[in-house]
Protein backbone atom coordinates (compact mmCIF):
# COMPACT_ATOMS: atom_id res chain seq x y z
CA UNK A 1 -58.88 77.24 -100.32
CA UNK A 2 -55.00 77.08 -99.24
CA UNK A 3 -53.85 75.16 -96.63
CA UNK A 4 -50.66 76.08 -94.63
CA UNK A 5 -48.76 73.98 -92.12
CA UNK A 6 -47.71 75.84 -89.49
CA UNK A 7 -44.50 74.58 -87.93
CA UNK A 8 -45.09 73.18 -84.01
CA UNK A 9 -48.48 72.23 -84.45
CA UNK A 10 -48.08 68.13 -84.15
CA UNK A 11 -45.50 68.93 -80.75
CA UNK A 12 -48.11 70.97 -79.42
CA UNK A 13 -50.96 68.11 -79.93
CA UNK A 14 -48.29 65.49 -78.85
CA UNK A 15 -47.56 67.83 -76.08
CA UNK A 16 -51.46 67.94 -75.27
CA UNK A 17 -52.37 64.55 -75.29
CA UNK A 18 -49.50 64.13 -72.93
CA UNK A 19 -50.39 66.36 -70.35
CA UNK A 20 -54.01 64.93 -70.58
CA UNK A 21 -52.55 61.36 -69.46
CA UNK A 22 -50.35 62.76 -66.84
CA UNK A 23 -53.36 64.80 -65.08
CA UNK A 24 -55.42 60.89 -65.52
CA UNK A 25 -52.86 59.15 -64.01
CA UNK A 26 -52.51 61.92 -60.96
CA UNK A 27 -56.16 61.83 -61.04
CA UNK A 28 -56.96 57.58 -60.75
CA UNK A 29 -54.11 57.83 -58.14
CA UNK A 30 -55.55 60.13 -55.73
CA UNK A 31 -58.73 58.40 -55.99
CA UNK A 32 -56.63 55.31 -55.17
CA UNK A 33 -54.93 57.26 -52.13
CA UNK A 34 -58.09 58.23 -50.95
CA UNK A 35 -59.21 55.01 -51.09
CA UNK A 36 -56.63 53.07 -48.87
CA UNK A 37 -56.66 56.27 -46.45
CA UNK A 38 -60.60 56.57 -46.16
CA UNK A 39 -61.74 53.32 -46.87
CA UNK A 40 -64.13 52.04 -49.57
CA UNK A 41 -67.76 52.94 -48.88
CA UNK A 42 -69.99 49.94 -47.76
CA UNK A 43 -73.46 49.20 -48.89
CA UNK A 44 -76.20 50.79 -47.36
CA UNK A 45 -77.88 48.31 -45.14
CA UNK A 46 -80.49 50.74 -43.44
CA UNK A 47 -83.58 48.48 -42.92
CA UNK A 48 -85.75 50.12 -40.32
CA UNK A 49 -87.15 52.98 -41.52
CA UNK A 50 -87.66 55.65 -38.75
CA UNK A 51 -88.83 58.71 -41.04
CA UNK A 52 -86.11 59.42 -43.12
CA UNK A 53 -83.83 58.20 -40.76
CA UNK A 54 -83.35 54.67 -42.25
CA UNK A 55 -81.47 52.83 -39.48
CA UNK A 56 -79.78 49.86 -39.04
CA UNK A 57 -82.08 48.66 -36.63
CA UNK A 58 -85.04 49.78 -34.66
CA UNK A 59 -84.42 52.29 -31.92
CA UNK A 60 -82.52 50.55 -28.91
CA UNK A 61 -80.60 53.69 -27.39
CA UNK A 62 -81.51 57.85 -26.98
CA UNK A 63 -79.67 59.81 -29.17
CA UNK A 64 -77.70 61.30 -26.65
CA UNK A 65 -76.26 58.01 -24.94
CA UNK A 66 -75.49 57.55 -28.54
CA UNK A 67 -73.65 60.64 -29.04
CA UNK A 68 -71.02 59.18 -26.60
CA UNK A 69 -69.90 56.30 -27.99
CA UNK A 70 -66.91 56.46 -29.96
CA UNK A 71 -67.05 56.80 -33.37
CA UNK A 72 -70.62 57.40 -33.74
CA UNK A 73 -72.35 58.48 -36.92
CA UNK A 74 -74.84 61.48 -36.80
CA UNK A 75 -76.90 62.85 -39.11
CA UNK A 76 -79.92 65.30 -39.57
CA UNK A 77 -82.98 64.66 -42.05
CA UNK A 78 -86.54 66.00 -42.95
CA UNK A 79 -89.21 64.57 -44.90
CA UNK A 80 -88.51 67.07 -47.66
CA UNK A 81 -91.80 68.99 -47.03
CA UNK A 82 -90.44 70.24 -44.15
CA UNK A 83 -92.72 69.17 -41.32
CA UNK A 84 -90.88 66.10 -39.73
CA UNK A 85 -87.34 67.17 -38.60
CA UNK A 86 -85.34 63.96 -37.46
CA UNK A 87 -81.53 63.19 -35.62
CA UNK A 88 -80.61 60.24 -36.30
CA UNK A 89 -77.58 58.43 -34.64
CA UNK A 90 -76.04 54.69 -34.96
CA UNK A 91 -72.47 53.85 -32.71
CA UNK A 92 -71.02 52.57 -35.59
CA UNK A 93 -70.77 54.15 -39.28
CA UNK A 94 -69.89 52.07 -41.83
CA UNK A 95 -72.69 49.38 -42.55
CA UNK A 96 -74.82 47.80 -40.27
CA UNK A 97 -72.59 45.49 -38.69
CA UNK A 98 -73.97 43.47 -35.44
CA UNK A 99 -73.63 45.09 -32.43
CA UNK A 100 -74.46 48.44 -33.85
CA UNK A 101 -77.22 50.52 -31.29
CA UNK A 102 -79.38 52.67 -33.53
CA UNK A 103 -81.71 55.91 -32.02
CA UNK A 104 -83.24 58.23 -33.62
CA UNK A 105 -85.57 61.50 -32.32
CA UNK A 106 -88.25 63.13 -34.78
CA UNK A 107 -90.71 66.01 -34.17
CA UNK A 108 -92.98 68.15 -36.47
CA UNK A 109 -92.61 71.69 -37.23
């Protein structure tokens, strides 16, 4: 068996490996970017389970005097069998910092 060079071939693999570290480095600095802009996500501090809401705290509010505080966080949930359907609301997303008012409606069917 003959092996034959072929001119090019160790620019194209330097060429390769290059692009591969430019498209990392655009990569790890969106990530950054999205970072600073969004935030880092906190740790889930849910500890009063409500269903499958999981809220901060028990119950203190409806979910519609909820809905109207600024910067709310929403969300919809089932048991995954399908028969408990739950909205879930806290005023404040982003941990369960004190002062946070949790609610949360669920119903079957």
């Amino acid at each position: 068996m003959r092996f034959i060079k072929r001119a090019g071939v160790a620019g194209e693999e330097r060429s390769r490996v290059g692009r591969r570290r430019f498209m990392t480095g655009v990569g790890a600095s969106g990530l950054a970017t999205a970072a600073v802009v969004f935030g880092r996500p906190g740790e889930a501090l849910a500890s009063y389970p409500l269903n499958c809401c999981n809220l901060c705290f028990a119950p203190s509010i409806s979910v519609s005097a909820c809905k109207g505080y600024s910067g709310h966080y929403l969300w919809r949930c089932d048991n995954g069998a399908g028969t408990i359907h739950c909205e879930c609301c806290e005023t404040k997303s982003g941990g369960c910092p004190s002062g946070v008012k949790s609610a949360g409606n669920c119903s079957y069917g």
